[in-house]
N, C-alpha and C. Protein backbone atom coordinates (compact mmCIF):
# COMPACT_ATOMS: atom_id res chain seq x y z
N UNK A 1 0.86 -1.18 0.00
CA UNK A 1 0.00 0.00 0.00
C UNK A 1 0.90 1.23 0.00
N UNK A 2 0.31 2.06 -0.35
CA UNK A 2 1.37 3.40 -1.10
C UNK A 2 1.11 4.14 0.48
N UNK A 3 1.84 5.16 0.78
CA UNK A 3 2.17 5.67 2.52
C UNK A 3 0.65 6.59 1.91
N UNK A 4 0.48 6.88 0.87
CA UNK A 4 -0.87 7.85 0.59
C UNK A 4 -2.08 7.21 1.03
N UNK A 5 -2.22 6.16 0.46
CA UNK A 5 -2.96 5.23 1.13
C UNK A 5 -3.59 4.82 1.77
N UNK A 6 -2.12 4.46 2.49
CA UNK A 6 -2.06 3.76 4.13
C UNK A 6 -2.56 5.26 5.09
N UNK A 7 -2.26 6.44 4.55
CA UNK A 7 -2.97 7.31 5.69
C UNK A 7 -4.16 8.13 5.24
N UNK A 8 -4.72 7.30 3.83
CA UNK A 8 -6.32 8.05 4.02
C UNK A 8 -6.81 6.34 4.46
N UNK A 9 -6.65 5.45 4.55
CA UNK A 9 -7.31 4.47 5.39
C UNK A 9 -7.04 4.89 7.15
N UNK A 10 -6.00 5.24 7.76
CA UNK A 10 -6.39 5.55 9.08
C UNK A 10 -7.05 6.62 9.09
N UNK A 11 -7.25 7.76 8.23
CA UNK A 11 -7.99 8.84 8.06
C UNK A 11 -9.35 8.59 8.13
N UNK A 12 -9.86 8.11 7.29
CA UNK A 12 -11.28 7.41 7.37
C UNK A 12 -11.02 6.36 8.74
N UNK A 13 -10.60 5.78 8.95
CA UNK A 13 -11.12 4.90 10.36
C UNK A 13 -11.03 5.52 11.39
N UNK A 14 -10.07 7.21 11.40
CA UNK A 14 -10.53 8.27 12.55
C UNK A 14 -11.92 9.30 12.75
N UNK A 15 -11.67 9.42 11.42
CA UNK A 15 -12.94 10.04 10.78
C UNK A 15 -14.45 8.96 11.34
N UNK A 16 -14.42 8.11 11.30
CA UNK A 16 -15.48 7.30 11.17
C UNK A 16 -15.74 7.06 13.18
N UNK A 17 -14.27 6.79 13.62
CA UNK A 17 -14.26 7.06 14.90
C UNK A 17 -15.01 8.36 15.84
N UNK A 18 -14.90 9.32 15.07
CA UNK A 18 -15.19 10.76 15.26
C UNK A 18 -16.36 10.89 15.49
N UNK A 19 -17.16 10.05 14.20
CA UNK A 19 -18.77 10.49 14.21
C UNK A 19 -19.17 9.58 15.01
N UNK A 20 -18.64 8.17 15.36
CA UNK A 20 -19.33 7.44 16.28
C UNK A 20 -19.41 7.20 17.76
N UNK A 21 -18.73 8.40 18.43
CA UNK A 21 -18.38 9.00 19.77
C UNK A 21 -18.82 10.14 19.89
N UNK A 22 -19.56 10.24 20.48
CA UNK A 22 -20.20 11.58 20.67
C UNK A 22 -19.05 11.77 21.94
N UNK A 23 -18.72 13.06 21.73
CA UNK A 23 -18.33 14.40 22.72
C UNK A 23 -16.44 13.81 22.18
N UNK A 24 -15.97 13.15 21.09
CA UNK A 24 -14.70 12.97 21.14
C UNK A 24 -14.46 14.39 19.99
N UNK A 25 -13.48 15.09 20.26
CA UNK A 25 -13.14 16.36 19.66
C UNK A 25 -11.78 15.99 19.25
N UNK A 26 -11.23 15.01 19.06
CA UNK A 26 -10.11 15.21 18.12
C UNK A 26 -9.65 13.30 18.11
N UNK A 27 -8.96 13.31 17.22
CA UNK A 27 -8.17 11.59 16.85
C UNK A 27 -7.11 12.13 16.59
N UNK A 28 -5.73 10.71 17.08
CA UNK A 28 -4.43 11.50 15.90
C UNK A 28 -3.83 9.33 16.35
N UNK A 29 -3.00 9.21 14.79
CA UNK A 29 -2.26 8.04 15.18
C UNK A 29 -0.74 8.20 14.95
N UNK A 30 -0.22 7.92 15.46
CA UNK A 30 1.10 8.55 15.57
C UNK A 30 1.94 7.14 15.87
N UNK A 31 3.11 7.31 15.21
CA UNK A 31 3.95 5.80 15.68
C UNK A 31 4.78 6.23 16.79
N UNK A 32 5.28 4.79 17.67
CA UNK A 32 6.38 4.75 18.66
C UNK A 32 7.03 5.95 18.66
N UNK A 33 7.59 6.05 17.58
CA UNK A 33 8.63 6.99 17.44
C UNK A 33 8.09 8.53 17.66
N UNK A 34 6.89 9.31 17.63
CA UNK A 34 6.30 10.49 17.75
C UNK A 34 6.11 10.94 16.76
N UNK A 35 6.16 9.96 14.93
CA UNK A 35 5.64 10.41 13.91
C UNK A 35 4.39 10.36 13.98
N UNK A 36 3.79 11.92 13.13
CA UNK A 36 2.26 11.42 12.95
C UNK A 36 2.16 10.67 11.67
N UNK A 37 1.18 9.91 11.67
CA UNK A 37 0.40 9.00 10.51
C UNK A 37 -0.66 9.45 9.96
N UNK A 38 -1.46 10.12 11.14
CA UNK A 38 -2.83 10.41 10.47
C UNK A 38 -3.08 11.33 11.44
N UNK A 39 -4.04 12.09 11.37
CA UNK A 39 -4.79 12.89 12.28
C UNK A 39 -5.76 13.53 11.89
N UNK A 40 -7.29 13.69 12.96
CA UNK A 40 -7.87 14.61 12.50
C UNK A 40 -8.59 15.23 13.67
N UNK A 41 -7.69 16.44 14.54
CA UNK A 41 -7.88 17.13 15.38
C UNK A 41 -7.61 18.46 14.88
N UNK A 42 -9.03 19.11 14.63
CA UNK A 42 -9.00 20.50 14.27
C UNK A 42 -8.47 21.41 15.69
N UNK A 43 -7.73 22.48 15.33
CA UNK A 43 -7.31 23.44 16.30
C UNK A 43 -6.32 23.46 17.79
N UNK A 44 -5.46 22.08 17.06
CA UNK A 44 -4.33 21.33 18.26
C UNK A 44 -3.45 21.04 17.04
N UNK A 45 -2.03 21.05 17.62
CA UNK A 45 -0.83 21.02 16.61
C UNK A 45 -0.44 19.17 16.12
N UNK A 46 -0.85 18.65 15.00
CA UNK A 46 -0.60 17.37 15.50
C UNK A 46 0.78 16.74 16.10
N UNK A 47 1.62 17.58 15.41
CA UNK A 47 3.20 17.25 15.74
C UNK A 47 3.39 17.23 17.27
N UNK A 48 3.29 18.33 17.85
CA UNK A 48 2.74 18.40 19.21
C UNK A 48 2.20 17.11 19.78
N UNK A 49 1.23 16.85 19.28
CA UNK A 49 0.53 15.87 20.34
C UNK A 49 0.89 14.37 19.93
N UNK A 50 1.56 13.92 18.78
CA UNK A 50 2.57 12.75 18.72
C UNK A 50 3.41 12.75 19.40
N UNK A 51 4.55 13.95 19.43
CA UNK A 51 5.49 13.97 20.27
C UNK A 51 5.46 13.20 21.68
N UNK A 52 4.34 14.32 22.45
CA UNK A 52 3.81 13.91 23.60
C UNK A 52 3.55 12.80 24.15
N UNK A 53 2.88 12.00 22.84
CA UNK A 53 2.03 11.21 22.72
C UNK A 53 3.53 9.55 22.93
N UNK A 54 4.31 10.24 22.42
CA UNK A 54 5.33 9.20 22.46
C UNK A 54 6.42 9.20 23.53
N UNK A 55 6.39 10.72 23.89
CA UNK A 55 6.83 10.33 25.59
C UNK A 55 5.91 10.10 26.49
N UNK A 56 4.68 10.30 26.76
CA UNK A 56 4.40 9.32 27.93
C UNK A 56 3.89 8.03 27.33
N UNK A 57 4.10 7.11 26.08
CA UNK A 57 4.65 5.90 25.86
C UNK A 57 5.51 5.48 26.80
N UNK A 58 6.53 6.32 26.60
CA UNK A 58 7.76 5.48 26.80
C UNK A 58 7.99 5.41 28.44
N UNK A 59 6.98 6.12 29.33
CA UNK A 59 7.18 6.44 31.01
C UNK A 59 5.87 5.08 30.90
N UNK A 60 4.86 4.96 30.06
CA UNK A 60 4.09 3.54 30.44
C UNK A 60 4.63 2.55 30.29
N UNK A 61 5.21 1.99 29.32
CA UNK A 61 5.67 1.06 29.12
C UNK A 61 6.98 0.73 29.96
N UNK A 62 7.59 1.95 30.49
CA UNK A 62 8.49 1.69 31.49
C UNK A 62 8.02 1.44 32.98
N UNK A 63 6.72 1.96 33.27
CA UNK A 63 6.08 1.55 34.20
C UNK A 63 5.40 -0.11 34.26
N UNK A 64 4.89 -0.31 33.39
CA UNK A 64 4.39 -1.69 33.44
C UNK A 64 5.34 -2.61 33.53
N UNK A 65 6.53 -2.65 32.78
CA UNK A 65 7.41 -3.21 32.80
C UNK A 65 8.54 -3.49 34.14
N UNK A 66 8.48 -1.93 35.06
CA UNK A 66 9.02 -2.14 36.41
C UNK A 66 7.97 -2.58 37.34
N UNK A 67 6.47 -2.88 36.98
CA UNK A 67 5.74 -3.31 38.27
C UNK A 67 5.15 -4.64 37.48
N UNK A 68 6.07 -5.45 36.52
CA UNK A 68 5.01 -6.65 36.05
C UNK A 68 3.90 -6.55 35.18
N UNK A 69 3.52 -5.35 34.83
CA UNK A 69 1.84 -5.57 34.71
C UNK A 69 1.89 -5.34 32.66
N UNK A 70 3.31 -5.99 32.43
CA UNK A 70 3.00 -6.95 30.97
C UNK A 70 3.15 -5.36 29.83
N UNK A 71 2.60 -5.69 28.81
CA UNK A 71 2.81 -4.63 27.73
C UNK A 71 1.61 -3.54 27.70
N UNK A 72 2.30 -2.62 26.98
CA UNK A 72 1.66 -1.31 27.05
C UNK A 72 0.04 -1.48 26.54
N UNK A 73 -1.31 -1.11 27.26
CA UNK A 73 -2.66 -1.17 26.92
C UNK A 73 -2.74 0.24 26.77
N UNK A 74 -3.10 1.14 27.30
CA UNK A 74 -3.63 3.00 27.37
C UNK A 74 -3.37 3.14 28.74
N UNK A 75 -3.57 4.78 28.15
CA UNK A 75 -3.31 6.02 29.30
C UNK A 75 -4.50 6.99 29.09
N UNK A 76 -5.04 7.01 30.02
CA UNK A 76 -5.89 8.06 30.40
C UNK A 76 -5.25 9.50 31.37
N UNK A 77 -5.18 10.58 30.84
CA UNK A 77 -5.37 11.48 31.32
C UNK A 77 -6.28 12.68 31.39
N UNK A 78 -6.99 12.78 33.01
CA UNK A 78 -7.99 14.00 32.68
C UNK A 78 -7.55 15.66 33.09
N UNK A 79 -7.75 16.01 32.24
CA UNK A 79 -7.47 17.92 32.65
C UNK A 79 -9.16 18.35 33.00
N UNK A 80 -9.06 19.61 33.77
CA UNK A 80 -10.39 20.25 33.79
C UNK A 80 -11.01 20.71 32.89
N UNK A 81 -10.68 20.51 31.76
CA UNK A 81 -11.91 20.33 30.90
C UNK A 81 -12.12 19.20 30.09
N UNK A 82 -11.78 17.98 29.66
CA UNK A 82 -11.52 17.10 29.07
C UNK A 82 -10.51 15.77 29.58
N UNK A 83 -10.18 14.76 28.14
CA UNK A 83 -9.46 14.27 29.16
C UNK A 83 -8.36 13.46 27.74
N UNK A 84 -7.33 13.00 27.75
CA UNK A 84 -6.85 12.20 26.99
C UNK A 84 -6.43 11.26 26.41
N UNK A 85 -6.98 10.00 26.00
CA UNK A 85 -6.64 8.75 25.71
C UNK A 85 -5.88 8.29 24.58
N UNK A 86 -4.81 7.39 25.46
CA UNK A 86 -4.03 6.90 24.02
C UNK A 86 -4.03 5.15 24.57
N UNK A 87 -3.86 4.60 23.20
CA UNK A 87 -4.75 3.45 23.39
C UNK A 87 -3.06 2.44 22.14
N UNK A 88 -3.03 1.26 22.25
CA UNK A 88 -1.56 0.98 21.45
C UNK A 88 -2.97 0.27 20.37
N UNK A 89 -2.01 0.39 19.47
CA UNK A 89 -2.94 0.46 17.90
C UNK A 89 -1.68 -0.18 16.90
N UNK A 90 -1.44 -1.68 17.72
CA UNK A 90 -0.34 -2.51 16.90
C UNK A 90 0.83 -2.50 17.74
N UNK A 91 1.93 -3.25 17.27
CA UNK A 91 3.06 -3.22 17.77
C UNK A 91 4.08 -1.62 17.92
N UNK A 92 3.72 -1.05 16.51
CA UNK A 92 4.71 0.46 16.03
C UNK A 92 3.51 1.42 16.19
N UNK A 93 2.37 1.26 16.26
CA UNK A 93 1.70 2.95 16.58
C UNK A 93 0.48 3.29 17.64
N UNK A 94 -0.08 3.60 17.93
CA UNK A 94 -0.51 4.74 19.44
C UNK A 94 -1.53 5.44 18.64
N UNK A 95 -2.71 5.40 19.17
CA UNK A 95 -3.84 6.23 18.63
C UNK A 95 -4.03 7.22 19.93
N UNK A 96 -4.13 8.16 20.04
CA UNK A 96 -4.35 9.04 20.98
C UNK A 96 -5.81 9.92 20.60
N UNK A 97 -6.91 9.93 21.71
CA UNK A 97 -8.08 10.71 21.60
C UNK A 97 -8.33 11.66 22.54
N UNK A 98 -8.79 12.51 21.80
CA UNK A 98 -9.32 14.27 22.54
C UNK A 98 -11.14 14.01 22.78
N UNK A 99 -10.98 13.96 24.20
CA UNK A 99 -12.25 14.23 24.63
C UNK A 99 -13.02 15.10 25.06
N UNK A 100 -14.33 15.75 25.41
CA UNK A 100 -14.86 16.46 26.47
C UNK A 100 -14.80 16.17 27.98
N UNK A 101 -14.96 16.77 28.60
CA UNK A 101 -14.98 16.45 29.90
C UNK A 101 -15.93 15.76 30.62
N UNK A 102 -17.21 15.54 29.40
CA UNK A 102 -18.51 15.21 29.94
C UNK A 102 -18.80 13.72 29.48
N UNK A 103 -17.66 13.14 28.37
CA UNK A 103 -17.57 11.98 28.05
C UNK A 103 -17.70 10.48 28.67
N UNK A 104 -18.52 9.85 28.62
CA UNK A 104 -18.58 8.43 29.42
C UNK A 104 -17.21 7.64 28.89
N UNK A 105 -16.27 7.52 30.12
CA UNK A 105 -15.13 7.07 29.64
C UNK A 105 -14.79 5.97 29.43
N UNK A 106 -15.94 5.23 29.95
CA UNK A 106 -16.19 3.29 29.49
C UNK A 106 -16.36 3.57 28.06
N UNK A 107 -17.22 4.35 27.86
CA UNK A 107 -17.34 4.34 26.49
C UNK A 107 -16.52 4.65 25.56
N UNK A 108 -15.64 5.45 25.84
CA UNK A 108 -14.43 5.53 25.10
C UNK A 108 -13.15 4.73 25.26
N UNK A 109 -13.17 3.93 26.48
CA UNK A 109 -12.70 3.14 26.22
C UNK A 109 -12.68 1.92 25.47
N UNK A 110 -13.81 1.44 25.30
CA UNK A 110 -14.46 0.66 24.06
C UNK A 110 -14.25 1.19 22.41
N UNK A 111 -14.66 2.03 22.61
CA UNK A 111 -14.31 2.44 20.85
C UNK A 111 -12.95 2.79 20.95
N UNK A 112 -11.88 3.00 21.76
CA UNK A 112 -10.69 3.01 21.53
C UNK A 112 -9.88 2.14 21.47
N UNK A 113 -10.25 1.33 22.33
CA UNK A 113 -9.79 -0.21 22.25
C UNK A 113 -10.01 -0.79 20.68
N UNK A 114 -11.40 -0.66 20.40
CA UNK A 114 -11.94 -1.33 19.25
C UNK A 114 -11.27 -0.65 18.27
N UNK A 115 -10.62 0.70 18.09
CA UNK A 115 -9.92 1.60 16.95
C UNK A 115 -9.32 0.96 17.44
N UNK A 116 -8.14 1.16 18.18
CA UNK A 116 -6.45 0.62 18.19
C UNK A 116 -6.42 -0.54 17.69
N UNK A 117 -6.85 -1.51 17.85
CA UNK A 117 -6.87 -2.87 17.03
C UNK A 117 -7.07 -2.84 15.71
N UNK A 118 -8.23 -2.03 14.95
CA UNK A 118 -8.35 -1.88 13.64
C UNK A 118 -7.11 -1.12 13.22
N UNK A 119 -6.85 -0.39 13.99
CA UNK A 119 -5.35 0.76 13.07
C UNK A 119 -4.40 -0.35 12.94
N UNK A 120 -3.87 -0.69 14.27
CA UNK A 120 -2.84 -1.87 13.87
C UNK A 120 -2.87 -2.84 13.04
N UNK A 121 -3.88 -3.51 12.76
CA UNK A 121 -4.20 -3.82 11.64
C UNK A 121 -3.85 -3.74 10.20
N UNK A 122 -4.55 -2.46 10.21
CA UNK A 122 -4.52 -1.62 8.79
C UNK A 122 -2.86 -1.40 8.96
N UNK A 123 -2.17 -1.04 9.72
CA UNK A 123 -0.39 -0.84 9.68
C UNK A 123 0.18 -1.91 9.86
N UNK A 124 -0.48 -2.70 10.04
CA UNK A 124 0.21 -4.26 10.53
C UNK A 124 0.55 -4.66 8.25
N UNK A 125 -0.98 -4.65 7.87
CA UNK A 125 -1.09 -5.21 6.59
C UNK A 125 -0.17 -4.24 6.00
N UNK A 126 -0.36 -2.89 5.90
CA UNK A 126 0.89 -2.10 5.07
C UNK A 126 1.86 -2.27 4.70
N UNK A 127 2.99 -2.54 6.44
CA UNK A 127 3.76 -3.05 5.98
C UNK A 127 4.33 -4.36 6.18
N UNK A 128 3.57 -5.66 5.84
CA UNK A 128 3.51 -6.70 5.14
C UNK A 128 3.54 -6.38 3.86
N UNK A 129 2.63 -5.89 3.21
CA UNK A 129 2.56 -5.48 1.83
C UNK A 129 4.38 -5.06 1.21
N UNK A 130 4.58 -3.90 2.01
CA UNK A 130 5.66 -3.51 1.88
C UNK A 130 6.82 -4.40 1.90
N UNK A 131 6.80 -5.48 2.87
CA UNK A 131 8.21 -5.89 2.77
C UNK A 131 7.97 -7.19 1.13
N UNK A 132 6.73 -7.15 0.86
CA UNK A 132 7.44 -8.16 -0.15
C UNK A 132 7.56 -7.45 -1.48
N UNK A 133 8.55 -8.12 -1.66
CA UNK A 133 9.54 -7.57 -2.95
C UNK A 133 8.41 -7.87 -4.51
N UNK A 134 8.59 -6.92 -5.56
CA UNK A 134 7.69 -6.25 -6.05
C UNK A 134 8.28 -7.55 -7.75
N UNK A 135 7.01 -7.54 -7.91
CA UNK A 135 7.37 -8.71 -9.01
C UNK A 135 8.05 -8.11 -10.39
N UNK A 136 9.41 -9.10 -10.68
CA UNK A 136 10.15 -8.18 -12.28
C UNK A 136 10.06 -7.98 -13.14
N UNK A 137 9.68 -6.64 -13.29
CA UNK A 137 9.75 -6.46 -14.92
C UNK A 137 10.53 -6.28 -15.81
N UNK A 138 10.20 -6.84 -16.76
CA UNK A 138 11.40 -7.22 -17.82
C UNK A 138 12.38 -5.29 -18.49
N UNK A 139 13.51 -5.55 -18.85
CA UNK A 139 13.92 -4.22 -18.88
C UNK A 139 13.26 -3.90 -20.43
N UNK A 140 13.61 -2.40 -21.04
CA UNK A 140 13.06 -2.00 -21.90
C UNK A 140 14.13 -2.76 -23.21
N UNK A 141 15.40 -3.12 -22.85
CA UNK A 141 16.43 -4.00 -23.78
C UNK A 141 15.90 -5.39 -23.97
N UNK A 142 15.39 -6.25 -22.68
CA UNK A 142 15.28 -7.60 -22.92
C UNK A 142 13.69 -8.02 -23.29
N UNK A 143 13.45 -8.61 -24.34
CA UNK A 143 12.02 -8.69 -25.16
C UNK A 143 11.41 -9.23 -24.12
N UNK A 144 10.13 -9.99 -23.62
CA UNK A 144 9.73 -10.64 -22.77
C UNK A 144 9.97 -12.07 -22.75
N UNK A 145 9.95 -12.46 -21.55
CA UNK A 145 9.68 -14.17 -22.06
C UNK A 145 8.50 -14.88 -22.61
N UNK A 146 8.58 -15.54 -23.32
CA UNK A 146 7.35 -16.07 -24.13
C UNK A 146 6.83 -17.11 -23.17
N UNK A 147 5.18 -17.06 -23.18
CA UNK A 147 4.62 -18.16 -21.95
C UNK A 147 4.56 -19.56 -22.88
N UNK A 148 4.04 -20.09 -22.02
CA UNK A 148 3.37 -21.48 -22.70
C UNK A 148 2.97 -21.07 -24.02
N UNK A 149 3.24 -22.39 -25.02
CA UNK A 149 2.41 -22.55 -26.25
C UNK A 149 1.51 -22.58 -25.95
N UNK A 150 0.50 -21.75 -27.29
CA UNK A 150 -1.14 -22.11 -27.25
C UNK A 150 -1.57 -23.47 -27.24
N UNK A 151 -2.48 -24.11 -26.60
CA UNK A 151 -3.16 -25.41 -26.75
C UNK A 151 -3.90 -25.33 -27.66
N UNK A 152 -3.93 -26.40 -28.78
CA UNK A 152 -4.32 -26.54 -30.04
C UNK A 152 -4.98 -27.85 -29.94
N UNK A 153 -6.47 -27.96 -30.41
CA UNK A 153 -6.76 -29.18 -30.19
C UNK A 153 -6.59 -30.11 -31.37
């Protein structure tokens, strides 16, 4: 899948996330690393909030890991007006969501859960796609190879 692609498919599966959560005001998927992939949070910097988004990764996963409690699931944080969830969405990327403050957070935990699995997914297949090597075409010097004879009855 072409990287164009691969980020109007998480585009649409944020997008689609968007309308099916009431009171969620922003999506962004961003890899390990604090690249963004996709986003669609009007009036927040996305670069910004990957960044972020990939250091307190790296304080969870260092937490779970010093108390046992296995690989990285989400982080909830609430501010006084809202609150912020990032949820692991595959092995390499992190979906992070912008909420209201008035949001049922079971409920967003469910559709975030249920996104992070579909994103990883969709990035899981990408790059599969990607690593296999692309079938040869013959150069513009060497004629083609000729297939099978026609069957003649």
């Amino acid at each position: 899948m072409a990287p164009e692609a691969e980020e109007q498919d998480l585009l649409a599966e944020l997008q689609r996330l968007r309308t099916g959560v009431p009171l969620l005001s922003g999506a962004l998927v961003a890899g390990t690393d604090g690249l963004v992939l996709a986003h669609d949070i009007p009036g927040v910097e996305p670069d910004r909030v990957a960044a972020l988004t990939a250091a307190a990764l790296g304080v969870a996963v260092r937490m779970t890991e010093a108390t046992g409690r296995g690989g990285f699931g989400e982080i909830l944080v609430r501010g006084e007006s809202g609150c912020i969830a990032s949820y692991a969405a595959g092995p390499s990327a992190v979906l992070t969501l912008l909420a209201e403050n008035r949001i049922d957070v079971g409920d967003l935990h469910l559709a975030g859960r249920r996104a992070g699995g579909r994103i990883g997914e969709l990035i899981d297949a990408a790059a599969h796609r990607a690593a296999r090597p692309a079938p040869p075409f013959p150069s513009p010097q060497q004629p083609p190879r000729p297939g099978p004879p026609p069957h003649r009855p």
